[in-house]
C-alpha atoms as a PDB file:
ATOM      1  CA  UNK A   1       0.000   0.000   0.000  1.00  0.00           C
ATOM      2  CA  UNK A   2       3.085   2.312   1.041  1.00  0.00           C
ATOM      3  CA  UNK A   3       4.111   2.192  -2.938  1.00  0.00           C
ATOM      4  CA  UNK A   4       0.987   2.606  -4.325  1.00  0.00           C
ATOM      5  CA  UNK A   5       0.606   5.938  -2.218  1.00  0.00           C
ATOM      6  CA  UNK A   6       3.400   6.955  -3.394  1.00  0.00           C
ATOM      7  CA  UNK A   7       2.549   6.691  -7.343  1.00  0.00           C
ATOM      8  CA  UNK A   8      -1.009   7.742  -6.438  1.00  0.00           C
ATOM      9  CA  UNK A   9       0.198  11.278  -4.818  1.00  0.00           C
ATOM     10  CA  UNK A  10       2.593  11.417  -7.190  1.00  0.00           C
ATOM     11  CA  UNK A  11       0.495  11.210  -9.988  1.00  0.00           C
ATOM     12  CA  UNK A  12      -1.481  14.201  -8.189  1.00  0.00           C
ATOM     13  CA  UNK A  13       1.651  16.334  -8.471  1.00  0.00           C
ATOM     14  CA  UNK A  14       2.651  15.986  -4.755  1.00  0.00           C
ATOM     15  CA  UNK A  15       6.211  15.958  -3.763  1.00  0.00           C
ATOM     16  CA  UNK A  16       6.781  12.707  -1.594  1.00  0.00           C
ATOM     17  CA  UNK A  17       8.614  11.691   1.560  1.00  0.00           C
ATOM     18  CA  UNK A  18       9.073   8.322   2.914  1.00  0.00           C
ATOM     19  CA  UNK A  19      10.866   6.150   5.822  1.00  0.00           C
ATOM     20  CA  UNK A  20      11.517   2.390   5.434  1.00  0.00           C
ATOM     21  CA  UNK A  21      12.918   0.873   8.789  1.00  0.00           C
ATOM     22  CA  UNK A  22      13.958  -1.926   6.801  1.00  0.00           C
ATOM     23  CA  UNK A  23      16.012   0.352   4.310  1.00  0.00           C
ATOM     24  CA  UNK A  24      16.033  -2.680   2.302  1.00  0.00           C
ATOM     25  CA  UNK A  25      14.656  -1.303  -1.113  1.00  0.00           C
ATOM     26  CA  UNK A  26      14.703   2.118  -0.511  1.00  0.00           C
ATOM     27  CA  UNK A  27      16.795   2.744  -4.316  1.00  0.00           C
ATOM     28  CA  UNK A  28      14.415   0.865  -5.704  1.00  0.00           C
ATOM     29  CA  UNK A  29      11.585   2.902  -4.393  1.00  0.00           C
ATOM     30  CA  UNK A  30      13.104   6.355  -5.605  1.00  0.00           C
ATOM     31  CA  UNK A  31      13.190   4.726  -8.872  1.00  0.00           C
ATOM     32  CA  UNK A  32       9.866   3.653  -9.269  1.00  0.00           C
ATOM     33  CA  UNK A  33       8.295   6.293  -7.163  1.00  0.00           C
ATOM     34  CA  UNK A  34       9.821   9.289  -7.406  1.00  0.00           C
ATOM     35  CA  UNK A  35       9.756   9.958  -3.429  1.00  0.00           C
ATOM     36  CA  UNK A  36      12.881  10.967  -1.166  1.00  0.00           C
ATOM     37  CA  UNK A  37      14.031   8.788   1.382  1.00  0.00           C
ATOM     38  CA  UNK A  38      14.478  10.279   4.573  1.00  0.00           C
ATOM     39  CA  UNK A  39      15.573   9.527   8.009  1.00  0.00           C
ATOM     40  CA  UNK A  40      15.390   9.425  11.010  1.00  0.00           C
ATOM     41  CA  UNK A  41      11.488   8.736  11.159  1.00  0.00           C
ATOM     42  CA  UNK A  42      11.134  11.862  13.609  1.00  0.00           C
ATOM     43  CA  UNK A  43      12.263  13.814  10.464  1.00  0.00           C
ATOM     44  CA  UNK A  44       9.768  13.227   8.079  1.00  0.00           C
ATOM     45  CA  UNK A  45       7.036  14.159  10.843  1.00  0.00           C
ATOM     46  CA  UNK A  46       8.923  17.308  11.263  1.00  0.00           C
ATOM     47  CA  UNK A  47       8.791  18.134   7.694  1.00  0.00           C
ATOM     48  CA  UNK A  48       5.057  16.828   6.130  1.00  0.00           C
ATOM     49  CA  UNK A  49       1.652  18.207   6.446  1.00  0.00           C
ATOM     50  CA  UNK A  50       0.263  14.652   5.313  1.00  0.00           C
ATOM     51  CA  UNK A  51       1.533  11.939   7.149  1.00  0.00           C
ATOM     52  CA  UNK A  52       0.227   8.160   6.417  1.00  0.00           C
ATOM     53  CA  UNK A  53       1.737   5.144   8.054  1.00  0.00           C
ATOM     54  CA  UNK A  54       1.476   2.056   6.227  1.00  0.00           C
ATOM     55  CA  UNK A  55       2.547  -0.591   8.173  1.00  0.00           C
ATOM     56  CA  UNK A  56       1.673  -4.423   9.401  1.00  0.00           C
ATOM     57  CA  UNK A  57      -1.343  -3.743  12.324  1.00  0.00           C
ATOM     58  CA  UNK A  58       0.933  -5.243  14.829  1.00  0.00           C
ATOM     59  CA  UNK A  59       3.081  -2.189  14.625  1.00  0.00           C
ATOM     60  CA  UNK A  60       0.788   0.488  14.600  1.00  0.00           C
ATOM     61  CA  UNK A  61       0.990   1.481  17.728  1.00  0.00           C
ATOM     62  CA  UNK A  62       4.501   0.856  18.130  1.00  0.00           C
ATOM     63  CA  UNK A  63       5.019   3.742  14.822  1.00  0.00           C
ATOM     64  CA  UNK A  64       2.128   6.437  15.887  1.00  0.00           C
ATOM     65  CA  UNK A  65       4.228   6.387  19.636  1.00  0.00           C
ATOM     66  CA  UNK A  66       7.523   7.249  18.085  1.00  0.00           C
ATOM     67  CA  UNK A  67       6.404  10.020  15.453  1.00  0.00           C
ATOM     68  CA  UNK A  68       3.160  11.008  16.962  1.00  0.00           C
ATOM     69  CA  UNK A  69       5.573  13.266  19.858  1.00  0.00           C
ATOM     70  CA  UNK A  70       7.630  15.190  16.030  1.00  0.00           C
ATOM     71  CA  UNK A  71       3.827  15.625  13.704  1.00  0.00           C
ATOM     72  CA  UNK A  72       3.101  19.338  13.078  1.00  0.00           C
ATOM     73  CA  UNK A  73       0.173  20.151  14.873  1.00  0.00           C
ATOM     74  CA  UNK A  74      -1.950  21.432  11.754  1.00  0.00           C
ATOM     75  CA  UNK A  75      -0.377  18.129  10.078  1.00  0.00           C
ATOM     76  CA  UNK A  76      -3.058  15.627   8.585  1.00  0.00           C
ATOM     77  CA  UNK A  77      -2.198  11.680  10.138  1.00  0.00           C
ATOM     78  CA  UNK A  78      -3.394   8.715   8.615  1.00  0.00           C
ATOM     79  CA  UNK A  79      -2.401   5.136   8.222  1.00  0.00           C
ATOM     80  CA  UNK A  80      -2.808   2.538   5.766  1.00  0.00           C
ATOM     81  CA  UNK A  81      -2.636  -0.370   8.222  1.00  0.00           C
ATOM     82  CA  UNK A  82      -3.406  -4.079   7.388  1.00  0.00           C
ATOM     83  CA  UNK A  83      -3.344  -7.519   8.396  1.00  0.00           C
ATOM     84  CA  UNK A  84       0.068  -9.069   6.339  1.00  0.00           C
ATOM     85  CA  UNK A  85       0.487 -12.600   6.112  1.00  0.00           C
END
């Protein structure tokens, strides 16, 4: 879903951010997406006005505790979460 976001603002003209704690793929995901990889996570809160986690539901909560303290106050949150098998 985190990808797809990425093309789908993209395709709206948006300029995208994104953090991968993995950091496996991140190349890859310039390439094909045209966002900027940025870190540390507290960053990106720091910087966005639209923030959307997309992450496995068993994190959720783990994400929203470490970058809800850094989102803008007038900042939109959202999440794409799901159940991953």
């Amino acid at each position: 879903m985190g990808q797809w976001a990425l093309n789908l603002f993209k395709n709206f003209g948006y300029k995208n951010l994104y953090f991968n704690a993995r950091r496996d793929n991140y190349k890859d995901i310039e390439e094909k997406t045209g966002a900027k990889f940025i870190k540390p996570l507290k960053e990106i809160a720091k910087l966005c006005d639209l923030i959307i986690i997309s992450v496995p539901i068993s994190n959720t909560l783990e994400v929203i505790d470490k970058i809800g303290p850094y989102i803008k106050k007038k900042a939109i949150f959202s999440d794409f979460t799901s159940v991953k098998n």
